[in-house]
N, C-alpha and C. Protein backbone atom coordinates (compact mmCIF):
# COMPACT_ATOMS: atom_id res chain seq x y z
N UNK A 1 11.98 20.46 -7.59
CA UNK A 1 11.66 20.23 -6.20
C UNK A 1 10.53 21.19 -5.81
N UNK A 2 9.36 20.46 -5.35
CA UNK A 2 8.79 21.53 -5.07
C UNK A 2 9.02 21.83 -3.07
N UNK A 3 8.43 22.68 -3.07
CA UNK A 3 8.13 23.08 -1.00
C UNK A 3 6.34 22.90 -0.71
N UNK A 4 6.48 22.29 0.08
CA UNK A 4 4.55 22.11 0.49
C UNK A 4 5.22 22.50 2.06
N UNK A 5 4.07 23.68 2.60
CA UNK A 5 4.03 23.55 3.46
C UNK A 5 3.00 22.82 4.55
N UNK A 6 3.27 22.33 5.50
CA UNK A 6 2.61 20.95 6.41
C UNK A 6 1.73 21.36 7.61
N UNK A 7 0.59 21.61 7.63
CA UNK A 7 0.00 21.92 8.74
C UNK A 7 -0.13 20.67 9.18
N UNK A 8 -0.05 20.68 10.58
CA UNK A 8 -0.31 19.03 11.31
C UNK A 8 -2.03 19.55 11.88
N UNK A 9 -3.25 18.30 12.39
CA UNK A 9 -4.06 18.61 13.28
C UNK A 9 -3.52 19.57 14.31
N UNK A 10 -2.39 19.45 14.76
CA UNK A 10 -2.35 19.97 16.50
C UNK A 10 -1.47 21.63 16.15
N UNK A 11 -2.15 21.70 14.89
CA UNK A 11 -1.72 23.64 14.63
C UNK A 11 -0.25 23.26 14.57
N UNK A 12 0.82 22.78 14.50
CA UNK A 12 2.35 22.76 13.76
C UNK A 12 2.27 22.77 12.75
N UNK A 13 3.38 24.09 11.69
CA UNK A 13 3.91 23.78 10.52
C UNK A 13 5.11 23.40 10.46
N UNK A 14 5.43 22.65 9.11
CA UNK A 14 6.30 22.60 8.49
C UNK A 14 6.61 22.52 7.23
N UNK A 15 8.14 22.51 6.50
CA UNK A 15 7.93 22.40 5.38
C UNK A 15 8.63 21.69 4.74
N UNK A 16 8.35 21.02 4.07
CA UNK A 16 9.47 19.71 3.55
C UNK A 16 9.46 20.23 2.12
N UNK A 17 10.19 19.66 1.05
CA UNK A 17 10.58 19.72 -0.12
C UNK A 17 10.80 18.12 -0.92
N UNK A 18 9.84 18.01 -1.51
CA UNK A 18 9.65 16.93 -2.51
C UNK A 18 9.34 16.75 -3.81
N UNK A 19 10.29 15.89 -4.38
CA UNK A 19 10.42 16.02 -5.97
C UNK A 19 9.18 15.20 -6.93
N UNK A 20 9.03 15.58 -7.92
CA UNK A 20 7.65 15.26 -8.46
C UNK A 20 7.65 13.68 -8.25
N UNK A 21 8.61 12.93 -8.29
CA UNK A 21 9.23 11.29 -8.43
C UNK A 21 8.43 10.59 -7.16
N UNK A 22 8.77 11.38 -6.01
CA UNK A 22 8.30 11.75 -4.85
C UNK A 22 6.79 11.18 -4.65
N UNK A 23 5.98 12.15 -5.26
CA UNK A 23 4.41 11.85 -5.20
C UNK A 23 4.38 11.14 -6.40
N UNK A 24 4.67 10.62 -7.18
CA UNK A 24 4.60 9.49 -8.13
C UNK A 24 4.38 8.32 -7.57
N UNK A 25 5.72 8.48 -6.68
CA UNK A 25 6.17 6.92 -5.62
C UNK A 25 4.65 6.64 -5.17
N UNK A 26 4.29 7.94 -3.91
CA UNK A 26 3.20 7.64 -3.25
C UNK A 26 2.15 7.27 -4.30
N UNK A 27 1.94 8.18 -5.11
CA UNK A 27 0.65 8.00 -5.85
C UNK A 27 0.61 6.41 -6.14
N UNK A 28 1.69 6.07 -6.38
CA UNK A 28 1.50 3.93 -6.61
C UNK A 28 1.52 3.35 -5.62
N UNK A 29 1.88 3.85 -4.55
CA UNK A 29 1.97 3.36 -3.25
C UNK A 29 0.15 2.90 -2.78
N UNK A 30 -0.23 3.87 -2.86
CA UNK A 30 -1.85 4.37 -2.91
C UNK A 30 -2.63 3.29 -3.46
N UNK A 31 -2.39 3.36 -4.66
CA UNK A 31 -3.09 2.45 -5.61
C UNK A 31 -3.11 0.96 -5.52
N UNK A 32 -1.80 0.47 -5.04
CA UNK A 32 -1.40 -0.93 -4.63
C UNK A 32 -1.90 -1.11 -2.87
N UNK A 33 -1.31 -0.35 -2.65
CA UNK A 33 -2.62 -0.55 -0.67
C UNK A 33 -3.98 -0.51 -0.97
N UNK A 34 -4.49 0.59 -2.00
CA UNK A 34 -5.96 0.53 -1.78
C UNK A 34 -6.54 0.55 -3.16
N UNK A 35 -6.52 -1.15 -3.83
CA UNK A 35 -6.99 -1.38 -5.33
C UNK A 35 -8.67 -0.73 -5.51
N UNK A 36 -9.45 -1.03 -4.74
CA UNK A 36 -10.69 -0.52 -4.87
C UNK A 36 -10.99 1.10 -4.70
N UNK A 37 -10.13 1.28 -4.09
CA UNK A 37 -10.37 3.16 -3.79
C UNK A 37 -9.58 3.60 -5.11
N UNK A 38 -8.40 2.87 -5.53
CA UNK A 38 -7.94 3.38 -6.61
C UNK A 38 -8.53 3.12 -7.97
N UNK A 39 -9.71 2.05 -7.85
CA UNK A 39 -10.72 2.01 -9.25
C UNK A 39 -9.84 0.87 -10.25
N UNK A 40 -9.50 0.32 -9.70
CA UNK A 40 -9.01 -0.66 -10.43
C UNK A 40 -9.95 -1.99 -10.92
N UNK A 41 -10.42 -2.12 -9.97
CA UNK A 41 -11.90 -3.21 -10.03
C UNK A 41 -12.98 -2.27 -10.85
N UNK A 42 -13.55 -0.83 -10.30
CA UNK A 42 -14.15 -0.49 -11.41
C UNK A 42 -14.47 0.88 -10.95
N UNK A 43 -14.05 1.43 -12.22
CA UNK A 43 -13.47 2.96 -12.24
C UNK A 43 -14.48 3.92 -11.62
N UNK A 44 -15.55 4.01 -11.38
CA UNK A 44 -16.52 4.38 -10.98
C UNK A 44 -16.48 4.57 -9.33
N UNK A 45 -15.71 3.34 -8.92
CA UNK A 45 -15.19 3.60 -7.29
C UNK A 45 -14.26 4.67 -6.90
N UNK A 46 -13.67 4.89 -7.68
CA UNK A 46 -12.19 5.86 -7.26
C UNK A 46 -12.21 6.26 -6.98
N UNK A 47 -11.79 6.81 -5.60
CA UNK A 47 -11.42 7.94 -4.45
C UNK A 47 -10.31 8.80 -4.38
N UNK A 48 -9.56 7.88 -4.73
CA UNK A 48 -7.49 7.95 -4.71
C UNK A 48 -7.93 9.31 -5.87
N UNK A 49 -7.09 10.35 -5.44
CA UNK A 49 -7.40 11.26 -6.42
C UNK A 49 -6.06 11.07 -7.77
N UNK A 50 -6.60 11.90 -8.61
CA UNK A 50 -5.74 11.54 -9.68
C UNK A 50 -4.15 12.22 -9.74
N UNK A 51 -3.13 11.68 -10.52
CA UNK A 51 -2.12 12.53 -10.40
C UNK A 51 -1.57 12.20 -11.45
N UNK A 52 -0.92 12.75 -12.74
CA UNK A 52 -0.64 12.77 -14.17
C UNK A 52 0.69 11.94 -13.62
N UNK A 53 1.15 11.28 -14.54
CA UNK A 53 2.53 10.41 -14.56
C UNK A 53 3.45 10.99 -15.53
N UNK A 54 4.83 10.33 -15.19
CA UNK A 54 5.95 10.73 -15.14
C UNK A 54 6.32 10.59 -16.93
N UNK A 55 6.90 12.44 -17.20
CA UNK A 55 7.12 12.32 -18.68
C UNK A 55 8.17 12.74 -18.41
N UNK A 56 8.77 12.36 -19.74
CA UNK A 56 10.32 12.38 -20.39
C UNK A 56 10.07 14.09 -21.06
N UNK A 57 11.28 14.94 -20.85
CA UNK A 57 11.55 16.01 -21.88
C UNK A 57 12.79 16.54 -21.53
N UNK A 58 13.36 17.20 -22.01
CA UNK A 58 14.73 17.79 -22.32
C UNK A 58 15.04 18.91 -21.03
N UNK A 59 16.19 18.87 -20.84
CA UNK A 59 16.94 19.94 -19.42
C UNK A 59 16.15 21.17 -20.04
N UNK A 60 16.14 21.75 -21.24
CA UNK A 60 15.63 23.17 -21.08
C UNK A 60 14.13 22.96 -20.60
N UNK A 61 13.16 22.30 -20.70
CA UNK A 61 11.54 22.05 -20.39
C UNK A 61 11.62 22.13 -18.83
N UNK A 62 12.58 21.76 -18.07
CA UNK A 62 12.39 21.05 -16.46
C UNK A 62 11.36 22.12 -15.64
N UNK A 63 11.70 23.69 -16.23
CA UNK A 63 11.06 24.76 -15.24
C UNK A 63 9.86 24.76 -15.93
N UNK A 64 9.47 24.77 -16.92
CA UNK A 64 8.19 24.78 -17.31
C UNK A 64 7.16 23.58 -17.18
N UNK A 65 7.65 22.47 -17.16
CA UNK A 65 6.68 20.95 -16.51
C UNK A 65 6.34 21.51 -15.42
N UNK A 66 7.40 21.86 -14.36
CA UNK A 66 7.62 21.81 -13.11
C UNK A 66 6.22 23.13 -12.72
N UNK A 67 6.13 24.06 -13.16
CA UNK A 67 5.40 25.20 -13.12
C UNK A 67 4.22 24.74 -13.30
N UNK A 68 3.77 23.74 -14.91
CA UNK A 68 2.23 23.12 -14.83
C UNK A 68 2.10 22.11 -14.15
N UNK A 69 3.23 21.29 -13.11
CA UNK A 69 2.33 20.38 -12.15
C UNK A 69 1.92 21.14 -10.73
N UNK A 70 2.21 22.56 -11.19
CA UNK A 70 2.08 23.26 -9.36
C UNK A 70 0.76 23.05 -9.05
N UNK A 71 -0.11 23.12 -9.96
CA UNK A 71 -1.64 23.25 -9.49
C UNK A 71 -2.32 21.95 -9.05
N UNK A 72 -1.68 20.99 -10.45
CA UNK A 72 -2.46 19.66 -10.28
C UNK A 72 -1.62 18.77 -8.66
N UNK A 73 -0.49 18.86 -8.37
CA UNK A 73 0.14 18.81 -7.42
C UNK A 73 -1.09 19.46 -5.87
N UNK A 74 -0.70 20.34 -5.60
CA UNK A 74 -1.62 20.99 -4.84
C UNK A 74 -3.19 20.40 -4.65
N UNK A 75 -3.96 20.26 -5.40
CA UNK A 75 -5.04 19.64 -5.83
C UNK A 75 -4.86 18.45 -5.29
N UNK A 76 -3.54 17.52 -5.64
CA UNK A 76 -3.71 16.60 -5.51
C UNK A 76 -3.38 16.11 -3.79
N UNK A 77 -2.64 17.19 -3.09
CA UNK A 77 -2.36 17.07 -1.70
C UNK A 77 -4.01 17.34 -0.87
N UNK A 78 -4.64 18.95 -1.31
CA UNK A 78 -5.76 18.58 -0.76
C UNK A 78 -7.11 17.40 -0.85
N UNK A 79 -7.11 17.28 -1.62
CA UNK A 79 -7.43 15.71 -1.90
C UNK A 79 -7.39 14.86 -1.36
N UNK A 80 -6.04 14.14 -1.03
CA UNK A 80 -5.86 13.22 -0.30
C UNK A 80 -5.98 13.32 0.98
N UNK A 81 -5.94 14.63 1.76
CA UNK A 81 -6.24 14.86 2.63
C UNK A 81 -7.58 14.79 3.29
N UNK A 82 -8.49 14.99 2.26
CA UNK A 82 -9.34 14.94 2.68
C UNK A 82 -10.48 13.14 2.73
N UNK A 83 -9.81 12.52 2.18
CA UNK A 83 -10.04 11.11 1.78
C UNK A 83 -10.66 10.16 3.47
N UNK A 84 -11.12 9.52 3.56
CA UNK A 84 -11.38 8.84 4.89
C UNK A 84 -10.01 8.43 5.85
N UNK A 85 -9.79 8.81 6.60
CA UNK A 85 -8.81 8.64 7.56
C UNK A 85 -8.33 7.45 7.47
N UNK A 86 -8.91 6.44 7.30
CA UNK A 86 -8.18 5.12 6.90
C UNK A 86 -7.02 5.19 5.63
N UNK A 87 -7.21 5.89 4.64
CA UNK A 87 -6.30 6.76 3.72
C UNK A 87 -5.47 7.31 4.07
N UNK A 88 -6.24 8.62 4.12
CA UNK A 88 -5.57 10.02 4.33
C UNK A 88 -4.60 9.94 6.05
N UNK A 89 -4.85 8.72 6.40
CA UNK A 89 -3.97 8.79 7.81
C UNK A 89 -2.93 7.40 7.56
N UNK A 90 -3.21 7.08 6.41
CA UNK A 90 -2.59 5.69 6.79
C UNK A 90 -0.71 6.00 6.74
N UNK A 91 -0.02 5.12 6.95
CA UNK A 91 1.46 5.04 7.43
C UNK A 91 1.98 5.94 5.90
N UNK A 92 1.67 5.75 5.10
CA UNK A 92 2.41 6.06 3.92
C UNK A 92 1.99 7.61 3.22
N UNK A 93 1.22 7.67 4.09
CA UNK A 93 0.65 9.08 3.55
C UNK A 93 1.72 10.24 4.70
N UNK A 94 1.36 9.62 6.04
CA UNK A 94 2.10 10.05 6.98
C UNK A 94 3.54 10.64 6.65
N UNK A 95 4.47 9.28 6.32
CA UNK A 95 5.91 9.45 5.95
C UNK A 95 5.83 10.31 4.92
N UNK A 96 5.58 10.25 4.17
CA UNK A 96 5.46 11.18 2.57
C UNK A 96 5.07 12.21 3.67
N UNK A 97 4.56 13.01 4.22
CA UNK A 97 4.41 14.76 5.16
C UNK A 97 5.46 15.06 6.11
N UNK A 98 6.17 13.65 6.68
CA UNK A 98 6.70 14.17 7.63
C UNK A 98 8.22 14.87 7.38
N UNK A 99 8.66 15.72 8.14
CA UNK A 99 10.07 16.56 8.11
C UNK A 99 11.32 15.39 7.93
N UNK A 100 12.01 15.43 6.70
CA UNK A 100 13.25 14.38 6.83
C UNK A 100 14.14 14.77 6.98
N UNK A 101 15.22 14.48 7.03
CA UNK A 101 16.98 15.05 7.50
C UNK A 101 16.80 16.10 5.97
N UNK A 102 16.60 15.74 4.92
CA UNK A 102 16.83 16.78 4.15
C UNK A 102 15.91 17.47 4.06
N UNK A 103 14.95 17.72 4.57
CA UNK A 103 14.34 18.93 4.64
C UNK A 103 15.10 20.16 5.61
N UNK A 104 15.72 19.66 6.54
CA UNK A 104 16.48 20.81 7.51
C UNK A 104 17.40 21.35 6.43
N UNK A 105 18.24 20.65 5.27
CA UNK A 105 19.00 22.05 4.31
C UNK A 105 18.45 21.53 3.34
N UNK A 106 17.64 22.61 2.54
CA UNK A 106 16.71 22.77 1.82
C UNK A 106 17.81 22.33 0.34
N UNK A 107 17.28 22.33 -0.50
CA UNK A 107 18.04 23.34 -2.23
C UNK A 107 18.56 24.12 -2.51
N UNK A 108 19.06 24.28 -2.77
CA UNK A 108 19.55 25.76 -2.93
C UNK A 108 19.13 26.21 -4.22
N UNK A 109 18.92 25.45 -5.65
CA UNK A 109 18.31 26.18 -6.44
C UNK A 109 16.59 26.62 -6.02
């Protein structure tokens, strides 16, 4: 699980907690709303920034994956953020930032 914390435009933080599965979801979410920004027609267009997909490895690996997607993760939030507002504002980008019932009790690991 990681924690991102959420600056809104109007100066509010917050902080939600989302699992790598999480931005996977979105990341296809992305790609299927916006085939041309995601370079599907031709790769040379792509906007949708990139985000490595979902690997298989063993309970002892979990903290160490989890540690090398911190960066590309991050990267991949400012990114999208910064994408044309038709994107970076659209409904699904939104929900994926906003505070959910489980963000009020966090993890405990």
């Amino acid at each position: 699980v990681y924690i991102i914390k959420v600056t809104w435009s109007n100066g509010s933080t917050e902080v939600i907690y989302r699992r790598y599965s999480k931005f996977f979801d979105l990341q296809m979410q992305m790609l299927d709303k916006f085939p041309m920004e995601g370079g599907q027609k031709d790769p040379k267009q792509r906007i949708i920034p990139f985000l490595p997909g979902k690997i298989l490895f063993r309970r002892s690996h979990i903290r160490d994956v989890a540690v090398k997607r911190l960066i590309p993760i991050d990267e991949y939030c400012k990114a999208l953020i910064q994408l044309p507002p038709y994107i970076s504002q659209c409904e699904e980008v939104l929900q994926f930032f906003e505070t959910r019932p489980d963000d009020l009790m966090p993890p405990k690991e």
